[in-house]
N, C-alpha and C. Protein backbone atom coordinates (compact mmCIF):
# COMPACT_ATOMS: atom_id res chain seq x y z
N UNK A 1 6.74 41.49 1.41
CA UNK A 1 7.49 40.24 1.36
C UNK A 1 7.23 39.57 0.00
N UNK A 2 8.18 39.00 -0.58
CA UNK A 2 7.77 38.53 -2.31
C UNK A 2 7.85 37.16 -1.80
N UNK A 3 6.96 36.61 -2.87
CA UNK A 3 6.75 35.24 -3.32
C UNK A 3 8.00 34.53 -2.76
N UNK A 4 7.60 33.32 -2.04
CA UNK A 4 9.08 32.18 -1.75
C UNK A 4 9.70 31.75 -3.32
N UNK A 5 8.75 31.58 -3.78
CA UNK A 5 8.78 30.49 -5.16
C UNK A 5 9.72 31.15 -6.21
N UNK A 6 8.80 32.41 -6.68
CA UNK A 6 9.70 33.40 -8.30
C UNK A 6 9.99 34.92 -7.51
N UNK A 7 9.48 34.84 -6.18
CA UNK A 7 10.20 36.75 -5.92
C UNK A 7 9.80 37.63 -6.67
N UNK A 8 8.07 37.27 -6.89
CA UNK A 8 7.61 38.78 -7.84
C UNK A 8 6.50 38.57 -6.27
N UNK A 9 5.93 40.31 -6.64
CA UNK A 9 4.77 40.86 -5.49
C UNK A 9 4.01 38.80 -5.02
N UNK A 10 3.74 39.16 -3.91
CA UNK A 10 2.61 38.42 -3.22
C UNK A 10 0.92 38.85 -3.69
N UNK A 11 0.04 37.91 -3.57
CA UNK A 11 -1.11 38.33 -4.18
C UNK A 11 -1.74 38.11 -2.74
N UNK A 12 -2.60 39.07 -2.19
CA UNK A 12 -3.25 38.64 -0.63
C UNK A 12 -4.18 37.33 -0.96
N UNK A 13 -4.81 37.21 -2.37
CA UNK A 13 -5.42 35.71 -2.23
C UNK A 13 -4.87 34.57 -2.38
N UNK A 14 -3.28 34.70 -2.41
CA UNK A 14 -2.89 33.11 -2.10
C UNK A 14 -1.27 33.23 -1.35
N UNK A 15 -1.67 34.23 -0.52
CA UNK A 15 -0.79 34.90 0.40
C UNK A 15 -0.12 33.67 1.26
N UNK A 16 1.23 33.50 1.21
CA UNK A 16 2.32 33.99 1.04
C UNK A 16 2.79 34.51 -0.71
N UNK A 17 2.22 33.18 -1.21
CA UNK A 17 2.41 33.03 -3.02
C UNK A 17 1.80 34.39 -3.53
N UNK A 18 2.65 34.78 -4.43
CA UNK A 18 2.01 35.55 -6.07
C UNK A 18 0.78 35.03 -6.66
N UNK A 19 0.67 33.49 -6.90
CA UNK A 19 -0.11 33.23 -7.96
C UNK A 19 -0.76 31.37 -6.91
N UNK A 20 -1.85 30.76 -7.96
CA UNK A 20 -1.87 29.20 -7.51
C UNK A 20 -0.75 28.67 -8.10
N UNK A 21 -0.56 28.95 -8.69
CA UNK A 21 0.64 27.99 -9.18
C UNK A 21 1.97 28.08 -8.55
N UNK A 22 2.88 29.18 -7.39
CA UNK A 22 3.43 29.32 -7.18
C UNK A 22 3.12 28.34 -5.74
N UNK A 23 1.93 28.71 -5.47
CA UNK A 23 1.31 27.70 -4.29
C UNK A 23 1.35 26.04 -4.33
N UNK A 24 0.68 25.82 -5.42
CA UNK A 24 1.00 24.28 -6.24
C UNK A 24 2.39 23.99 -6.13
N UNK A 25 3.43 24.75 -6.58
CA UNK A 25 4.80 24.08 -6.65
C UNK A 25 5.15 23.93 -5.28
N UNK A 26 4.79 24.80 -4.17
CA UNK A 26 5.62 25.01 -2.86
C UNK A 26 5.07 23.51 -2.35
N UNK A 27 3.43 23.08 -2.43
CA UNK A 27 2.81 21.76 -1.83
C UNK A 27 3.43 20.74 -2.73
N UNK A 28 3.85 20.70 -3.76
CA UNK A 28 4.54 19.70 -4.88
C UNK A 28 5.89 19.41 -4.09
N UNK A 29 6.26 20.24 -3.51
CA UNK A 29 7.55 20.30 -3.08
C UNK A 29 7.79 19.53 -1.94
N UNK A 30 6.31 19.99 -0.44
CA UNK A 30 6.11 19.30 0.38
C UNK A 30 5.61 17.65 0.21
N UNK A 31 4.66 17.63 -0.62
CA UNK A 31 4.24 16.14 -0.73
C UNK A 31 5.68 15.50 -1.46
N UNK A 32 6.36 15.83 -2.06
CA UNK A 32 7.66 14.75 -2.76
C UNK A 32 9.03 15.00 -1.96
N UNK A 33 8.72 15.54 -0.68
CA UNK A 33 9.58 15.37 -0.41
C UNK A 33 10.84 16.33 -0.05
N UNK A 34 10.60 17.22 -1.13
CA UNK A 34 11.78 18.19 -1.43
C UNK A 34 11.72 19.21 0.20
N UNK A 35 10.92 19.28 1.26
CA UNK A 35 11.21 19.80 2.26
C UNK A 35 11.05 18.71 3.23
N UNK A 36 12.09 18.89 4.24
CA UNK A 36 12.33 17.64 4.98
C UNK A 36 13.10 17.71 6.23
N UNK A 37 13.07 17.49 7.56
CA UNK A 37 13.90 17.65 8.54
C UNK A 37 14.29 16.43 8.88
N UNK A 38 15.84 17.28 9.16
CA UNK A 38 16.92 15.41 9.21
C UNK A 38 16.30 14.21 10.50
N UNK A 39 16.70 13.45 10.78
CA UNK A 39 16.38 12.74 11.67
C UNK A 39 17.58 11.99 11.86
N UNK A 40 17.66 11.19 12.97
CA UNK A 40 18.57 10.76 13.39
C UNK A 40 19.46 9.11 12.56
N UNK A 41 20.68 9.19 12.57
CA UNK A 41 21.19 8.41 11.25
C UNK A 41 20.51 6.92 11.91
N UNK A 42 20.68 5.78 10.40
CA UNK A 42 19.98 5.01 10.73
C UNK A 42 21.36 4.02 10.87
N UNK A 43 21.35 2.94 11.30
CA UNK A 43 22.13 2.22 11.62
C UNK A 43 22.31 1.14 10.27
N UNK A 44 23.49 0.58 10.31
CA UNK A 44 23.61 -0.01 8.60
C UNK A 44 22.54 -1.34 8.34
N UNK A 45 22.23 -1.65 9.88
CA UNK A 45 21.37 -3.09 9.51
C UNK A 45 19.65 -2.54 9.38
N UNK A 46 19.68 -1.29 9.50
CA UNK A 46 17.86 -0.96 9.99
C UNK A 46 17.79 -0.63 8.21
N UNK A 47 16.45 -1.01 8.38
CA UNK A 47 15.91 -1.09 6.80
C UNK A 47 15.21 0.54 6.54
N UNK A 48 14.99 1.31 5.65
CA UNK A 48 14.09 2.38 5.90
C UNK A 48 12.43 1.35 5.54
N UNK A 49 11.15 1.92 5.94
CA UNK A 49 10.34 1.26 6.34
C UNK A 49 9.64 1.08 4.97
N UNK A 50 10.07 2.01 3.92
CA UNK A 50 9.39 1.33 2.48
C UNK A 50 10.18 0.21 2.22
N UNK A 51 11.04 0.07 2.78
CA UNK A 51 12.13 -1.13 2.40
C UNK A 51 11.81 -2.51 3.46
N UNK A 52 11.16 -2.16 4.57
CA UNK A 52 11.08 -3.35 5.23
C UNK A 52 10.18 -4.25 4.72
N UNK A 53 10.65 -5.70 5.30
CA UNK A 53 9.97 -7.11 4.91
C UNK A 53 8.72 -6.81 5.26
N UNK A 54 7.16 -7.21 4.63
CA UNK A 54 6.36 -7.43 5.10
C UNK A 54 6.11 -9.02 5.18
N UNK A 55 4.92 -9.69 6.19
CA UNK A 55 4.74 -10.99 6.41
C UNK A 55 4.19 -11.61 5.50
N UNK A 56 4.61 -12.94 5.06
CA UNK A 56 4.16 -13.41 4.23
C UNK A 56 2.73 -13.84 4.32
N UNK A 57 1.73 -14.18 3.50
CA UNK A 57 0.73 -14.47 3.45
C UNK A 57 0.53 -15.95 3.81
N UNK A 58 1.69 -16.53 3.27
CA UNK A 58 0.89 -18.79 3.62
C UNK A 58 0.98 -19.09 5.05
């Protein structure tokens, strides 16, 4: 099975990946985002939750 990332041989020490760095990009990919399962649509008034109000402090 080749590398997800560049499709050269797999290396058994960072198996699925060829290399760390092919490994690095695939978790680069997961932490920002770039893999993602849909969820259900949001409605036009719901805020996404980096966007919601937090309480004021006074």
């Amino acid at each position: 099975m080749p590398c997800p990332i560049c499709k050269k041989p797999t290396d058994p020490k960072y198996r699925p990946f060829c290399s760390r760095r092919c490994a690095d990009v695939d978790l680069a990919r997961w932490l920002g985002g770039g893999y993602a399962f849909p969820g259900p649509p949001l409605d036009e008034d719901d805020e996404p939750a980096s966007e919601a109000r937090q309480p004021d402090d006074d």
